[in-house]
C-alpha atoms as a PDB file:
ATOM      1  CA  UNK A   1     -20.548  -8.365  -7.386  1.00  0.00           C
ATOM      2  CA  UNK A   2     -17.946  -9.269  -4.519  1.00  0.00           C
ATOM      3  CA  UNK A   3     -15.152  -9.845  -6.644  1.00  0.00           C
ATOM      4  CA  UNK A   4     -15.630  -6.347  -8.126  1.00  0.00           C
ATOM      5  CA  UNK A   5     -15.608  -4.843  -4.793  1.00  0.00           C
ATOM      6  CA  UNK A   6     -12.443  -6.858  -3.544  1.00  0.00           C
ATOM      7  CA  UNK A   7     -10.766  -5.519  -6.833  1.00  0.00           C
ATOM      8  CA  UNK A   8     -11.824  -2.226  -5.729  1.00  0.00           C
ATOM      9  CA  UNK A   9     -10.649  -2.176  -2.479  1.00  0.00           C
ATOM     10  CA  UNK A  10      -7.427  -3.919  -2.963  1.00  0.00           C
ATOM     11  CA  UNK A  11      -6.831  -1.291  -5.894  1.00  0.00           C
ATOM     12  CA  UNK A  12      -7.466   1.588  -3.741  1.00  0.00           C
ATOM     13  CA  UNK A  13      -4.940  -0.195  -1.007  1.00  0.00           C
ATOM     14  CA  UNK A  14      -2.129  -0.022  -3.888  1.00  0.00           C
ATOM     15  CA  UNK A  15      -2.305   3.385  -5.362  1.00  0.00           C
ATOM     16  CA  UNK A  16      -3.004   5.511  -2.112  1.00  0.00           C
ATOM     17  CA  UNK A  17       0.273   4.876  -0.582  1.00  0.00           C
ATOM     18  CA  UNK A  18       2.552   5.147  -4.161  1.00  0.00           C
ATOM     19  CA  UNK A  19       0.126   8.373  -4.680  1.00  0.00           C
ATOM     20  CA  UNK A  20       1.474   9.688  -0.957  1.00  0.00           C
ATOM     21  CA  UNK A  21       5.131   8.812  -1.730  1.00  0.00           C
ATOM     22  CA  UNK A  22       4.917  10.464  -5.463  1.00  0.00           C
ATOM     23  CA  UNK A  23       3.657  13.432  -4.073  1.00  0.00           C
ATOM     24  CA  UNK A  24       6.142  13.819  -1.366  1.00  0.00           C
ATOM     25  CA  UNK A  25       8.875  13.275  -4.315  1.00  0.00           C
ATOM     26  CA  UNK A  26       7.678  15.624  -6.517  1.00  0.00           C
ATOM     27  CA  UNK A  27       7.228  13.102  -9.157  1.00  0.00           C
ATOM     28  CA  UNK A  28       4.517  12.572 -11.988  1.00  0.00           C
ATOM     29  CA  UNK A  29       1.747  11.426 -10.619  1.00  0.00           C
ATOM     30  CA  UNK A  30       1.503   9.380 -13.944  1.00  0.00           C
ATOM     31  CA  UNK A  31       3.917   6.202 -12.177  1.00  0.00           C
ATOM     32  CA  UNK A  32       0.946   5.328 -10.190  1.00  0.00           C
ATOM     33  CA  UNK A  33       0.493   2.501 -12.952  1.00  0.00           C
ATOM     34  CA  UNK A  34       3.948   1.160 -12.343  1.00  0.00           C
ATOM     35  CA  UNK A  35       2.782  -0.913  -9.342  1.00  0.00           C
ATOM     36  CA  UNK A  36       0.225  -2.264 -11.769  1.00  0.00           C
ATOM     37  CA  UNK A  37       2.662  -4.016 -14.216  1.00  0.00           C
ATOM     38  CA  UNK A  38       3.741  -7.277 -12.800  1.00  0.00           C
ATOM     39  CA  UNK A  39       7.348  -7.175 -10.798  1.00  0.00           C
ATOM     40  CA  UNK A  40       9.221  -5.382 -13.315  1.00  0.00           C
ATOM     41  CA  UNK A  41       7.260  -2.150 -12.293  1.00  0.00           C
ATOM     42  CA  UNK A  42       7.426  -1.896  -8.272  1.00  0.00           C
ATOM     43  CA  UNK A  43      11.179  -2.208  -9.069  1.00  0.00           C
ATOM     44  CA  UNK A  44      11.316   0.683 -11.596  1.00  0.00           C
ATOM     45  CA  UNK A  45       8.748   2.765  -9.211  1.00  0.00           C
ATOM     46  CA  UNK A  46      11.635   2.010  -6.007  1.00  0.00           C
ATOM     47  CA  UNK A  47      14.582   3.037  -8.589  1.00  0.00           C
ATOM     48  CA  UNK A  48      12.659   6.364  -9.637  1.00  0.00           C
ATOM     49  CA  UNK A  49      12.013   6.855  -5.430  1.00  0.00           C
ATOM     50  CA  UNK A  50      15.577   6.028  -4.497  1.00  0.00           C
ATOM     51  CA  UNK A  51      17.159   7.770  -6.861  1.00  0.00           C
ATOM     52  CA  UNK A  52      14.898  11.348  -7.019  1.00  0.00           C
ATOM     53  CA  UNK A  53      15.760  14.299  -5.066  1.00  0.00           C
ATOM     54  CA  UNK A  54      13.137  14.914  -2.265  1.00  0.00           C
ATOM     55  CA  UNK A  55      12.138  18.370  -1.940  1.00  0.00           C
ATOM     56  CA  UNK A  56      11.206  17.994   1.501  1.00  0.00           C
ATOM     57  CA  UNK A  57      14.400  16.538   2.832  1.00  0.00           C
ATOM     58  CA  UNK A  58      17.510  18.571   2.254  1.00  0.00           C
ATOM     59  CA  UNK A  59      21.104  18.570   3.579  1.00  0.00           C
ATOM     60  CA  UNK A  60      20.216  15.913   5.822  1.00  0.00           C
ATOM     61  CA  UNK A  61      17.552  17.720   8.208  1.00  0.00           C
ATOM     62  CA  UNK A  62      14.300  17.180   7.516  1.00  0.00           C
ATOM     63  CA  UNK A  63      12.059  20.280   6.888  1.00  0.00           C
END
């Protein structure tokens, strides 16, 4: 029963940040499995970051 909870909780430690960041990118909210897939997907989820347009900070100021 304790190792279901520690999954749980270490799940929910995961996706709550990526979910924050995806939402402030304007991306799919379907990456959130990209941290899931060992190291090949955190490095494709901080190439899609990097690399999309954020709509909350333009021209340098943010909004």
């Amino acid at each position: 029963m304790s190792h279901i909870l520690i999954w749980l909780l270490t799940t929910a430690l995961v996706i709550i940040p990526y979910w924050k960041i995806l939402s402030r990118t304007g991306c799919d909210k379907s990456l959130i499995i990209l941290p899931f897939v060992p190291a090949l997907g955190i490095l494709i989820y901080w190439y899609v970051v990097a690399t999309s347009n954020w709509p909350n900070y333009q021209y340098g100021n943010k909004a």
